[in-house]
PDB file of N, CA and C in Angstrom:
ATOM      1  N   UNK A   1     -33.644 -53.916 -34.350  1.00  0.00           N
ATOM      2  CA  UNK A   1     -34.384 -55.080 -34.822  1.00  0.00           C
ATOM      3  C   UNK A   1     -33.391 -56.213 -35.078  1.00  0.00           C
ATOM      4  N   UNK A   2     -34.034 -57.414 -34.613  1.00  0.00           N
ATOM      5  CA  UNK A   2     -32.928 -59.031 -34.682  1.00  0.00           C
ATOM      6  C   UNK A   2     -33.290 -59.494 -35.773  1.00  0.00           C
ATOM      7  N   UNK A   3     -32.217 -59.779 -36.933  1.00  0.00           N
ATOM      8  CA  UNK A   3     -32.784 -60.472 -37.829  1.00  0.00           C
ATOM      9  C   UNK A   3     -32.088 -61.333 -38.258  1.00  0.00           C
ATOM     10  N   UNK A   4     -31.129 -62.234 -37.383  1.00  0.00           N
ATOM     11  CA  UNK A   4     -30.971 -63.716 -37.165  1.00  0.00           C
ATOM     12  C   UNK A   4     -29.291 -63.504 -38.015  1.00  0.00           C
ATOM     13  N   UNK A   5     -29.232 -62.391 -38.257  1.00  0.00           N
ATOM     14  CA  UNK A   5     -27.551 -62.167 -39.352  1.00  0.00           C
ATOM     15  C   UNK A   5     -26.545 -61.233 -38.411  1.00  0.00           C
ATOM     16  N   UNK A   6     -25.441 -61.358 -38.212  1.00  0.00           N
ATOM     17  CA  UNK A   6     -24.598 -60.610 -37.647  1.00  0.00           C
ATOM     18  C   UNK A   6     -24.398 -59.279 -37.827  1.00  0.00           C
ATOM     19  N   UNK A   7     -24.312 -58.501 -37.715  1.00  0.00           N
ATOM     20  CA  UNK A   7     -24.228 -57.069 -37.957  1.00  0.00           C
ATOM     21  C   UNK A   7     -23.180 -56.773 -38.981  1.00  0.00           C
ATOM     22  N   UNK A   8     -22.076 -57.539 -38.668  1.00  0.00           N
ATOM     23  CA  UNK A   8     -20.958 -57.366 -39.288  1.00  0.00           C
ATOM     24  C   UNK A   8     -21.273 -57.929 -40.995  1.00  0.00           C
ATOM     25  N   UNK A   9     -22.038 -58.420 -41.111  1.00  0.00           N
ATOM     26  CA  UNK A   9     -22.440 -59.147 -42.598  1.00  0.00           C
ATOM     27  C   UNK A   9     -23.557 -58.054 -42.841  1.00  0.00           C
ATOM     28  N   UNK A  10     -23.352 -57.697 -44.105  1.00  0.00           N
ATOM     29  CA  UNK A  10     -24.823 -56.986 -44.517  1.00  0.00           C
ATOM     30  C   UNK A  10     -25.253 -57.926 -45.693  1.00  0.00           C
ATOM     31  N   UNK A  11     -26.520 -57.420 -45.982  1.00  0.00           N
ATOM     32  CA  UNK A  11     -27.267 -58.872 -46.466  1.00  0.00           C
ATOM     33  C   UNK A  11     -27.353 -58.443 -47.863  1.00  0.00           C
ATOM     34  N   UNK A  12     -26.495 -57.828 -48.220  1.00  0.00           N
ATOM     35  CA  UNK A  12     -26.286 -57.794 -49.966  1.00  0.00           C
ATOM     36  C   UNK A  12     -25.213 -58.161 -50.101  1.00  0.00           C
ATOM     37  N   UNK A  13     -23.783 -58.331 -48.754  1.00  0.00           N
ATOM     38  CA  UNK A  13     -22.758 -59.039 -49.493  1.00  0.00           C
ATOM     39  C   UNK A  13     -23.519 -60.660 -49.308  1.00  0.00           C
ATOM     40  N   UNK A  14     -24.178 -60.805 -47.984  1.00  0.00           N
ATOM     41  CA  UNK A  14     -24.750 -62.350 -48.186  1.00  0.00           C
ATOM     42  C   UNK A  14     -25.373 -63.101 -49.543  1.00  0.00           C
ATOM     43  N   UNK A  15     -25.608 -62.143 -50.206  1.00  0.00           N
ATOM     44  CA  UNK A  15     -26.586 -62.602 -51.335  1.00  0.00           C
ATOM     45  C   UNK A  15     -25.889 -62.634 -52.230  1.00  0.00           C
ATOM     46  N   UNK A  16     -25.117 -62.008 -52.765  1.00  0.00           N
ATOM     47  CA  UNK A  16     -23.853 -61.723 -53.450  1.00  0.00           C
ATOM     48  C   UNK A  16     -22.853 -63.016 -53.753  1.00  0.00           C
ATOM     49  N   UNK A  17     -22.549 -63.300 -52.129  1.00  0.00           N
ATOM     50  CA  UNK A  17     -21.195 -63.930 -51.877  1.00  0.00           C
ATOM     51  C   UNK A  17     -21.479 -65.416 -52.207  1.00  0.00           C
ATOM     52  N   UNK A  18     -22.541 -65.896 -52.198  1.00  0.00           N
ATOM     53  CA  UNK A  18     -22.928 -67.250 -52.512  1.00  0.00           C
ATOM     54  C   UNK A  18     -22.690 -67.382 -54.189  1.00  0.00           C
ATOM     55  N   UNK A  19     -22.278 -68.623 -54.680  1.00  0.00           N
ATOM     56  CA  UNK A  19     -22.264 -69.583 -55.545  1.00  0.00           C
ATOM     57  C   UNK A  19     -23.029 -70.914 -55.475  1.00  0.00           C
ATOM     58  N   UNK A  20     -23.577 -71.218 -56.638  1.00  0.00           N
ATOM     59  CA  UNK A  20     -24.221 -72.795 -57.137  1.00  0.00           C
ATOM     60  C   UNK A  20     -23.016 -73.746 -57.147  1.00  0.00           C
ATOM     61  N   UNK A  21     -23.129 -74.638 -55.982  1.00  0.00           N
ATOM     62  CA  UNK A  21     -22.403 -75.960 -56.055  1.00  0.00           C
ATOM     63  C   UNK A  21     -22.394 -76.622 -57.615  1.00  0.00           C
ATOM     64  N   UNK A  22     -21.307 -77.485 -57.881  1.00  0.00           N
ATOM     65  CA  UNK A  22     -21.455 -78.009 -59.010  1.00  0.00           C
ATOM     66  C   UNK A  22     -22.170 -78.883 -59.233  1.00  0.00           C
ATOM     67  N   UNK A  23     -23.001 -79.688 -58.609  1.00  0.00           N
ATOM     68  CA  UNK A  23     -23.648 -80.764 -58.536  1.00  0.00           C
ATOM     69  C   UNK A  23     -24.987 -79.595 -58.785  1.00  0.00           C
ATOM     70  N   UNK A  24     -25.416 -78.926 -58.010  1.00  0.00           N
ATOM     71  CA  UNK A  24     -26.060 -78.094 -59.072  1.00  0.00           C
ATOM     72  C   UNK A  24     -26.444 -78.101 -60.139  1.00  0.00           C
ATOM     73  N   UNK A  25     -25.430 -77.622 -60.497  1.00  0.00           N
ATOM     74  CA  UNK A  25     -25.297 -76.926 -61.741  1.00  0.00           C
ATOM     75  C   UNK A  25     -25.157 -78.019 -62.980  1.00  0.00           C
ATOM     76  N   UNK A  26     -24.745 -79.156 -62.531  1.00  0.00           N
ATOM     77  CA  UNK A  26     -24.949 -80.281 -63.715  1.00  0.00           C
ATOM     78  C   UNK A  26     -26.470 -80.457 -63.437  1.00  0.00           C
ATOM     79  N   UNK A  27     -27.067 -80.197 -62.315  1.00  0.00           N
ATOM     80  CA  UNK A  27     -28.549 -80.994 -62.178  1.00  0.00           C
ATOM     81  C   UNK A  27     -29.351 -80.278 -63.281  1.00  0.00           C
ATOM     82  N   UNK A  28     -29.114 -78.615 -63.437  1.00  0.00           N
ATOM     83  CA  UNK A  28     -30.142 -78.019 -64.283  1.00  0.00           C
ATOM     84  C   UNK A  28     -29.712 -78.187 -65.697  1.00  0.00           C
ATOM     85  N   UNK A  29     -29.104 -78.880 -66.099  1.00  0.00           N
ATOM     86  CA  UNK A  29     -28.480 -79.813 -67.266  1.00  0.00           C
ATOM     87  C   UNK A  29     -29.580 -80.971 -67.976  1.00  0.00           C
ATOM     88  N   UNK A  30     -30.064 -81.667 -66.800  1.00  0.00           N
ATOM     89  CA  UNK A  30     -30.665 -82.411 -66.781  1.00  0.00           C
ATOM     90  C   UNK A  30     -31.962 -82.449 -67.791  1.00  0.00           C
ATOM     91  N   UNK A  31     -32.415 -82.363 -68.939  1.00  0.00           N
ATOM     92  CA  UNK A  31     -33.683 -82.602 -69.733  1.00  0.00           C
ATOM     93  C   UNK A  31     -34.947 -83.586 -69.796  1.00  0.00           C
ATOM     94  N   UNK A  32     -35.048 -83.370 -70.762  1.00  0.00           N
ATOM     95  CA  UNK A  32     -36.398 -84.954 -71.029  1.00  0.00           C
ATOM     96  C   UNK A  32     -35.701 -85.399 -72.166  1.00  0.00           C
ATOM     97  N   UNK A  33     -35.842 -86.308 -72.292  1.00  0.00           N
ATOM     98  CA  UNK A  33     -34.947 -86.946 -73.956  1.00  0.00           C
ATOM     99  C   UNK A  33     -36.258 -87.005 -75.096  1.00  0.00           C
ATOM    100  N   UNK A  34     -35.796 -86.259 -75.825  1.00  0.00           N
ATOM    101  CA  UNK A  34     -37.330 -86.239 -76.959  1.00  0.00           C
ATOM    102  C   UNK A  34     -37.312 -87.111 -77.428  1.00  0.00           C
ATOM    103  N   UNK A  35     -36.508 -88.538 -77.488  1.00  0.00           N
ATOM    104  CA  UNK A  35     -36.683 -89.849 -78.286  1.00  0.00           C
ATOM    105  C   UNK A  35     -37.432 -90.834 -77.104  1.00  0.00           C
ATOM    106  N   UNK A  36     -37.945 -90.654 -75.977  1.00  0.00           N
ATOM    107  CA  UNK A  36     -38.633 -91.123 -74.956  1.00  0.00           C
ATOM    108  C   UNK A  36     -39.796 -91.901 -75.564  1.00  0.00           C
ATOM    109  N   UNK A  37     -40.197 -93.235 -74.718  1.00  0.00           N
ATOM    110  CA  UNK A  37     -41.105 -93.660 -75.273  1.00  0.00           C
ATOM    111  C   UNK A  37     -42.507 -93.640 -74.619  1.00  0.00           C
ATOM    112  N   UNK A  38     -42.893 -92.277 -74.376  1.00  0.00           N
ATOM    113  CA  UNK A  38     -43.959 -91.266 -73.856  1.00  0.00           C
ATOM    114  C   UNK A  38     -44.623 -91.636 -74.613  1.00  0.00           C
ATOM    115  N   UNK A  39     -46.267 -91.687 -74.194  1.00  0.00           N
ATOM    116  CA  UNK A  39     -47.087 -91.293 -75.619  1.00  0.00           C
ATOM    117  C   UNK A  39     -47.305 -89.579 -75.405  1.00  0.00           C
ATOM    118  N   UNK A  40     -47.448 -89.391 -77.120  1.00  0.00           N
ATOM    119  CA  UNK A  40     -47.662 -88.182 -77.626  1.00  0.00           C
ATOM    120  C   UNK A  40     -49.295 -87.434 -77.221  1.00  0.00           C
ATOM    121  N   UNK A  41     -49.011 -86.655 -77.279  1.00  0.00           N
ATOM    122  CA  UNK A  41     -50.470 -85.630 -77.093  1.00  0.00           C
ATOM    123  C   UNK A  41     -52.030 -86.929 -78.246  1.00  0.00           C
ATOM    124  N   UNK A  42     -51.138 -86.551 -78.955  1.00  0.00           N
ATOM    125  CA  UNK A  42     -52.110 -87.309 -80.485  1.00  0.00           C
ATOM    126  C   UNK A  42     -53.201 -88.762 -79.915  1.00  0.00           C
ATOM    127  N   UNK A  43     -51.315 -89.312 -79.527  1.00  0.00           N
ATOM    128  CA  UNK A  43     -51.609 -90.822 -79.005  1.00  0.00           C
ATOM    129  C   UNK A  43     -52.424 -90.985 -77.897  1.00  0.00           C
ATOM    130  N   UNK A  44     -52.546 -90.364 -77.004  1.00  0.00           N
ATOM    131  CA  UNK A  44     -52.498 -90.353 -76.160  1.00  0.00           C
ATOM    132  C   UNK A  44     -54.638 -90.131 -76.174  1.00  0.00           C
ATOM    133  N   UNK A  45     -54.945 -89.131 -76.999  1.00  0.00           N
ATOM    134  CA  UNK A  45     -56.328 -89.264 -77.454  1.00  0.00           C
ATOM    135  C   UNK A  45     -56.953 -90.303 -77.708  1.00  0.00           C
ATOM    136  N   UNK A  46     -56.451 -90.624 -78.611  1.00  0.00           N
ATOM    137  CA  UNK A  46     -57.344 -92.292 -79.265  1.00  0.00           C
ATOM    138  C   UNK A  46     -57.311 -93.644 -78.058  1.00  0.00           C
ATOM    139  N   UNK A  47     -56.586 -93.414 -77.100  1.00  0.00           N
ATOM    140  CA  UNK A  47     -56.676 -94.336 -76.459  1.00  0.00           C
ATOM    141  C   UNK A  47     -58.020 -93.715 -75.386  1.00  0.00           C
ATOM    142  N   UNK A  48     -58.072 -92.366 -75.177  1.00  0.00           N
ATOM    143  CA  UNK A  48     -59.296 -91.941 -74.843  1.00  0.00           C
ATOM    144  C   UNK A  48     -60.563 -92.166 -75.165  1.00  0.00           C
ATOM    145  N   UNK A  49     -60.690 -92.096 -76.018  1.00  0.00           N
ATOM    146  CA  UNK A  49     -62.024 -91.975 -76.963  1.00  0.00           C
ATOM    147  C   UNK A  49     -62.985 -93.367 -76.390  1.00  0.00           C
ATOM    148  N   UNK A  50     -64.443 -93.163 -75.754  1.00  0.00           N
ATOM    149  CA  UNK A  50     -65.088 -94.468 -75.529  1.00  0.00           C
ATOM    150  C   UNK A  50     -65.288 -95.355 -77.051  1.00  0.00           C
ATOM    151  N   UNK A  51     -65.343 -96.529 -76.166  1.00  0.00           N
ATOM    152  CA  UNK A  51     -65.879 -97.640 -77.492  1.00  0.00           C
ATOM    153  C   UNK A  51     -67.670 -97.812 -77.518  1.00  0.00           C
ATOM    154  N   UNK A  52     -68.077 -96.992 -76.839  1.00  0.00           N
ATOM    155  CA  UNK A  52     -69.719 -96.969 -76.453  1.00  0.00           C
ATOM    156  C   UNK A  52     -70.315 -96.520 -77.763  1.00  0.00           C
ATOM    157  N   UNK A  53     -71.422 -97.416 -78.690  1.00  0.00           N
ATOM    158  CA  UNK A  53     -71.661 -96.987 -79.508  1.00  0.00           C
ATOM    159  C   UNK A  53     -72.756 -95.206 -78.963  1.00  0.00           C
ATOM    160  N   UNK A  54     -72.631 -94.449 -79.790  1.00  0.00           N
ATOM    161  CA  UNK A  54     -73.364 -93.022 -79.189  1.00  0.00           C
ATOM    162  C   UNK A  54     -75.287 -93.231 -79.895  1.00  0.00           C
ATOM    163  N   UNK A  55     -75.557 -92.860 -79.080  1.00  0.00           N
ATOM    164  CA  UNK A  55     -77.324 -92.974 -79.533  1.00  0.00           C
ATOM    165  C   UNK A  55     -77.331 -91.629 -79.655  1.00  0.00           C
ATOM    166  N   UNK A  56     -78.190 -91.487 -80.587  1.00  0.00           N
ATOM    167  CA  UNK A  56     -78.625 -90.037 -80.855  1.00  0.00           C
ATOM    168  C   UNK A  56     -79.961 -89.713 -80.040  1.00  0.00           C
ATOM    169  N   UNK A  57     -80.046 -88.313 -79.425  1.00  0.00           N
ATOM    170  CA  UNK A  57     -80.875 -88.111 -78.731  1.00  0.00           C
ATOM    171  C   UNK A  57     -82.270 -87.732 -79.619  1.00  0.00           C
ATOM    172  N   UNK A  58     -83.503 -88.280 -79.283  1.00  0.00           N
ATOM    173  CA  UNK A  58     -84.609 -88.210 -80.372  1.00  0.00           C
ATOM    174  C   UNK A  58     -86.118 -88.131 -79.662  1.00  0.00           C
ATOM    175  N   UNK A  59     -86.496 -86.547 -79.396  1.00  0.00           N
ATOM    176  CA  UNK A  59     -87.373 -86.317 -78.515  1.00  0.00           C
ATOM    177  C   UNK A  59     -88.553 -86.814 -79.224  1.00  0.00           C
ATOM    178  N   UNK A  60     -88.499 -87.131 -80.523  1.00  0.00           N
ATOM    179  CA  UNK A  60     -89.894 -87.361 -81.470  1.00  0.00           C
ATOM    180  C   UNK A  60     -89.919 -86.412 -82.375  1.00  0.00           C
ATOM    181  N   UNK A  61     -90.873 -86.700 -83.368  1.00  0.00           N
ATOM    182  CA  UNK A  61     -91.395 -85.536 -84.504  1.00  0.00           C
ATOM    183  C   UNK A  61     -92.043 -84.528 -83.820  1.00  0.00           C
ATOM    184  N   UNK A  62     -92.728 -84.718 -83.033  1.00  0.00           N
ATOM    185  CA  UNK A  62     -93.516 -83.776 -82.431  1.00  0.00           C
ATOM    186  C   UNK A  62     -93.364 -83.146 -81.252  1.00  0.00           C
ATOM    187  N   UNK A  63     -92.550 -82.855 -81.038  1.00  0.00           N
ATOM    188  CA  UNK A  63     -91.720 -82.521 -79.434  1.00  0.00           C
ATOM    189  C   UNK A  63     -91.276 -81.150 -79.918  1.00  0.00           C
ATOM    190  N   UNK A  64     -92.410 -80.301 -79.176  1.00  0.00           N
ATOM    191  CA  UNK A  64     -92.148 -78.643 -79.161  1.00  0.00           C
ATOM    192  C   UNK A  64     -91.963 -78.165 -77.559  1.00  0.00           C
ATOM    193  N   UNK A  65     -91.293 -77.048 -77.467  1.00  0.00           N
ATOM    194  CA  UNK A  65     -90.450 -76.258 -76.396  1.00  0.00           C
ATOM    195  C   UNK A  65     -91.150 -75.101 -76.699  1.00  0.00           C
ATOM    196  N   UNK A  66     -91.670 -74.556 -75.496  1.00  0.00           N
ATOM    197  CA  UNK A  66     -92.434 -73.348 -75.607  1.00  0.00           C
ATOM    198  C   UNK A  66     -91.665 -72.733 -74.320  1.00  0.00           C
ATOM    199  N   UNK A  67     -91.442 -71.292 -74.807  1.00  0.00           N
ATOM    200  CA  UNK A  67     -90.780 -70.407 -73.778  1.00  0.00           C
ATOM    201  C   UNK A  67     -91.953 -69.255 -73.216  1.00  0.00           C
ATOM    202  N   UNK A  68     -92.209 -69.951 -72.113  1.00  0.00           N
ATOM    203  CA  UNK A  68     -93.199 -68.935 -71.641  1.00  0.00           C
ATOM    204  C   UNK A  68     -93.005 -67.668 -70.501  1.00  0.00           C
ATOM    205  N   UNK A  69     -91.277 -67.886 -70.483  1.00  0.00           N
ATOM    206  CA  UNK A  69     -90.905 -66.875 -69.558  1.00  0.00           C
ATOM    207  C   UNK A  69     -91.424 -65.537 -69.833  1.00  0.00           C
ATOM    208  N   UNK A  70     -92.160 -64.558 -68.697  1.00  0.00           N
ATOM    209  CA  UNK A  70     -92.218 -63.540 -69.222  1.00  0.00           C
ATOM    210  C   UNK A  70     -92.013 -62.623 -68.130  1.00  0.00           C
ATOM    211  N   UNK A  71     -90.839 -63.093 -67.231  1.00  0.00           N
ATOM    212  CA  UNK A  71     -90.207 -62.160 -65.946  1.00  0.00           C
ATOM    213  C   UNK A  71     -89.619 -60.822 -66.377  1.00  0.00           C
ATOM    214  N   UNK A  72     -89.632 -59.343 -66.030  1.00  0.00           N
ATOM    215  CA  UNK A  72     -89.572 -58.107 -66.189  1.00  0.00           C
ATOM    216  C   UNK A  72     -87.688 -58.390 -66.412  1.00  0.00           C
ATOM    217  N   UNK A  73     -87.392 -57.333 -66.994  1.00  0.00           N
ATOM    218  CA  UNK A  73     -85.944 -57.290 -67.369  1.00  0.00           C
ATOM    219  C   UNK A  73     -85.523 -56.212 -66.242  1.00  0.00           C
ATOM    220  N   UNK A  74     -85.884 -55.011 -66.587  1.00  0.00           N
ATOM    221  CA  UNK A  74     -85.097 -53.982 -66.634  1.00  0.00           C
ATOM    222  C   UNK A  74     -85.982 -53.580 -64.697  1.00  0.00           C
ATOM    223  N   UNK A  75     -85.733 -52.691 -64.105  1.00  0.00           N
ATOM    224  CA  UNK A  75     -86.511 -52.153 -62.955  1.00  0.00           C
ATOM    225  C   UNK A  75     -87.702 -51.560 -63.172  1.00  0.00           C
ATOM    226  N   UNK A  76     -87.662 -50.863 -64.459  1.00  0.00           N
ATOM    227  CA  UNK A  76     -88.931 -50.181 -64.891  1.00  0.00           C
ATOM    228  C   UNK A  76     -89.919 -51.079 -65.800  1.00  0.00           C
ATOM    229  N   UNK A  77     -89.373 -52.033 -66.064  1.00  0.00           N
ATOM    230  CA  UNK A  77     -90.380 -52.990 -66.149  1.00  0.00           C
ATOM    231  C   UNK A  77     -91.255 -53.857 -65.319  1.00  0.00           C
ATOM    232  N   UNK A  78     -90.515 -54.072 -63.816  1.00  0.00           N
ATOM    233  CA  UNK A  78     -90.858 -54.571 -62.476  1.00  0.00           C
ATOM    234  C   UNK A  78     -92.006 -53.240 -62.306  1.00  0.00           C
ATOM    235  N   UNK A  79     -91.818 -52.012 -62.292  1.00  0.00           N
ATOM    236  CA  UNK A  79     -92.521 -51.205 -61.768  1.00  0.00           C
ATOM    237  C   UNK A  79     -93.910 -51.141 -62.961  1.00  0.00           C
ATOM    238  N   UNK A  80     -93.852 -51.442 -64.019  1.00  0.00           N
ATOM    239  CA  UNK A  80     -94.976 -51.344 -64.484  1.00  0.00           C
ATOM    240  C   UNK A  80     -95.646 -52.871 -64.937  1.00  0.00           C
ATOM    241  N   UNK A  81     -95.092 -53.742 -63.992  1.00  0.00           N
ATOM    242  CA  UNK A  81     -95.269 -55.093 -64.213  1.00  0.00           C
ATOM    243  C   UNK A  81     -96.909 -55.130 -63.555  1.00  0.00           C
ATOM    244  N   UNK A  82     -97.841 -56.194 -63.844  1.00  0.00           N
ATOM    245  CA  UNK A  82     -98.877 -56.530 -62.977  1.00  0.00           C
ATOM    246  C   UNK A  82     -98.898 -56.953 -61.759  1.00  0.00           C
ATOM    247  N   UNK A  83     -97.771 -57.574 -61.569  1.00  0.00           N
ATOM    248  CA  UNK A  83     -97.015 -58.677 -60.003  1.00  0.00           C
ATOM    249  C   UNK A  83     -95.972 -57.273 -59.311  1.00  0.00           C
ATOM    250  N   UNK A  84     -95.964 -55.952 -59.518  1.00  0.00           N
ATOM    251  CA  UNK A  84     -95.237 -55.024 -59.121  1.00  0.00           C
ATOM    252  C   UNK A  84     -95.421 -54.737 -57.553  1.00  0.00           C
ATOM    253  N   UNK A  85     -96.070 -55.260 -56.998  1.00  0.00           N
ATOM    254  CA  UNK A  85     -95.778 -54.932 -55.383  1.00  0.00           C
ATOM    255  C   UNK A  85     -95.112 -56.535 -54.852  1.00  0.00           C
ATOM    256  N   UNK A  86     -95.111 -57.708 -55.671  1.00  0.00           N
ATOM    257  CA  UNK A  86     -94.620 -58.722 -55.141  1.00  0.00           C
ATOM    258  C   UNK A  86     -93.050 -58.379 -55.079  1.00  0.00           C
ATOM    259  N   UNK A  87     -92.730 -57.875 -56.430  1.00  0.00           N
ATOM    260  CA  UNK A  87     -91.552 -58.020 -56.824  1.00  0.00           C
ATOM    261  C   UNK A  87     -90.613 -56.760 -55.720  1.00  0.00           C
ATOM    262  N   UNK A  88     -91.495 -56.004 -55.746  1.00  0.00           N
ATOM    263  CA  UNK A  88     -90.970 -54.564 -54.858  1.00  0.00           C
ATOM    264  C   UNK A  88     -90.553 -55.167 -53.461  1.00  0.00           C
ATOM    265  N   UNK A  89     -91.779 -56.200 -52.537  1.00  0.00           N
ATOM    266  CA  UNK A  89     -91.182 -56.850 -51.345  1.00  0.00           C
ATOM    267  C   UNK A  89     -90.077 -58.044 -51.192  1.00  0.00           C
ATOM    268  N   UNK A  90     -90.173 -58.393 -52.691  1.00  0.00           N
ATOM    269  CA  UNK A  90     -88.692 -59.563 -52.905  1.00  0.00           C
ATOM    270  C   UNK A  90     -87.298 -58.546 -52.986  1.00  0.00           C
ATOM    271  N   UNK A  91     -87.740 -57.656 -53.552  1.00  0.00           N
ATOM    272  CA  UNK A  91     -86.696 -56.386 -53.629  1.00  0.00           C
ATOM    273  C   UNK A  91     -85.930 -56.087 -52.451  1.00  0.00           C
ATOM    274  N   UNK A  92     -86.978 -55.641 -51.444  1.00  0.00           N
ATOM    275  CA  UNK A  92     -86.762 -55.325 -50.304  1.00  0.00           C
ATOM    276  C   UNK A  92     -86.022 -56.119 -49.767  1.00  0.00           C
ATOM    277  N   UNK A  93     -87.002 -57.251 -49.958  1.00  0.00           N
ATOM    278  CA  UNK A  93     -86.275 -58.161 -48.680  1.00  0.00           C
ATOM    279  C   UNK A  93     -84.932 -58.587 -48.853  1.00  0.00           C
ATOM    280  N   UNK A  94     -84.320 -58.819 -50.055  1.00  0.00           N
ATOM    281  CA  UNK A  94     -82.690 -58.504 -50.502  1.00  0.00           C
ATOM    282  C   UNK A  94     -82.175 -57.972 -50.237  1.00  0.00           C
ATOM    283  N   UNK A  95     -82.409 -56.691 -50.486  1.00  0.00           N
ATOM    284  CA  UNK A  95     -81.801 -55.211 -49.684  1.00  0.00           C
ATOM    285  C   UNK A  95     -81.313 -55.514 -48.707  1.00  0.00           C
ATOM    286  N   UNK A  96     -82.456 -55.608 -47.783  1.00  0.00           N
ATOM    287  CA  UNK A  96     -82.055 -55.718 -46.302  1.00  0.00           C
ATOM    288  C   UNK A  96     -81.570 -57.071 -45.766  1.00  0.00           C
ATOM    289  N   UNK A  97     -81.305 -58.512 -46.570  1.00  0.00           N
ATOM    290  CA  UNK A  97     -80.286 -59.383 -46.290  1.00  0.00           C
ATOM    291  C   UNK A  97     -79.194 -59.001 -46.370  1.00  0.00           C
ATOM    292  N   UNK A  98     -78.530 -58.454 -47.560  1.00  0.00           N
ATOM    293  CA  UNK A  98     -77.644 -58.228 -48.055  1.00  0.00           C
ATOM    294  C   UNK A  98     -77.124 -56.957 -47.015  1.00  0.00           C
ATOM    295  N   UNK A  99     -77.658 -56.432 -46.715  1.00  0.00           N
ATOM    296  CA  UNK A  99     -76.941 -55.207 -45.599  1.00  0.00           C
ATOM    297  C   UNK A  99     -76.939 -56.025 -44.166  1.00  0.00           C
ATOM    298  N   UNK A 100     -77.784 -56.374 -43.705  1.00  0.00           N
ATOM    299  CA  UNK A 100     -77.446 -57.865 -42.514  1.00  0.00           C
ATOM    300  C   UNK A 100     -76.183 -58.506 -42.301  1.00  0.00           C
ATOM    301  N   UNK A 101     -76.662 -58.712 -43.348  1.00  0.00           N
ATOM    302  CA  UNK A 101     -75.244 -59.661 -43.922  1.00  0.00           C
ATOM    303  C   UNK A 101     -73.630 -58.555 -43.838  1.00  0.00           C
ATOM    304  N   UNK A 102     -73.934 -57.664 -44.189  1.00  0.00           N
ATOM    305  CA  UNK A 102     -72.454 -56.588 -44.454  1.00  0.00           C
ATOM    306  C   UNK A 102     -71.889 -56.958 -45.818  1.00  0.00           C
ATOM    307  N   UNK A 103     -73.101 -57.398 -46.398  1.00  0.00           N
ATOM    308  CA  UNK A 103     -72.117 -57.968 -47.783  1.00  0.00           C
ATOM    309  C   UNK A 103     -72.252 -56.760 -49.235  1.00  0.00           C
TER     310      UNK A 103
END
């Protein structure tokens, strides 16, 4: 097998034999100066914040929500449901997308 290195080199003295230039090595020296005139996390919020006064949302005094869901949970609830042969051919027909599919 060719793998672009001489035979005569094995590739643990290659890895080995290398050194970080000095220019390098001053580069990872290099920081952030914490006296920077960044804004801060803090600061950096309040300049976020809209100036939009906020309206409160206000459906009325009389504004009721009725939950009339009453779809089967469990399978044995589908099976003793009133709608139990609808639900059995929606069943199905999943099944057999989902295997179509290979999924």
């Amino acid at each position: 097998m060719k793998t672009g290195i001489p035979s005569s080199v094995s590739l643990d003295d290659s890895l080995t034999s290398t050194s970080i230039p000095k220019h390098v090595e001053k580069m990872t020296n290099v920081g952030v100066n914490p006296n920077s005139t960044n804004l801060t996390h803090e600061e950096s919020d309040i300049h976020r914040r809209s100036k939009r006064a906020r309206v409160v949302k206000d459906f009325g005094s009389d504004f009721v929500t009725y939950n009339i869901e009453d779809d089967p949970i469990t399978f044995k609830d589908v099976m003793t449901f009133s709608e139990a042969k609808q639900w059995k051919e929606a069943i199905k027909s999943e099944m057999d997308s989902t295997v179509s599919n290979g999924t």
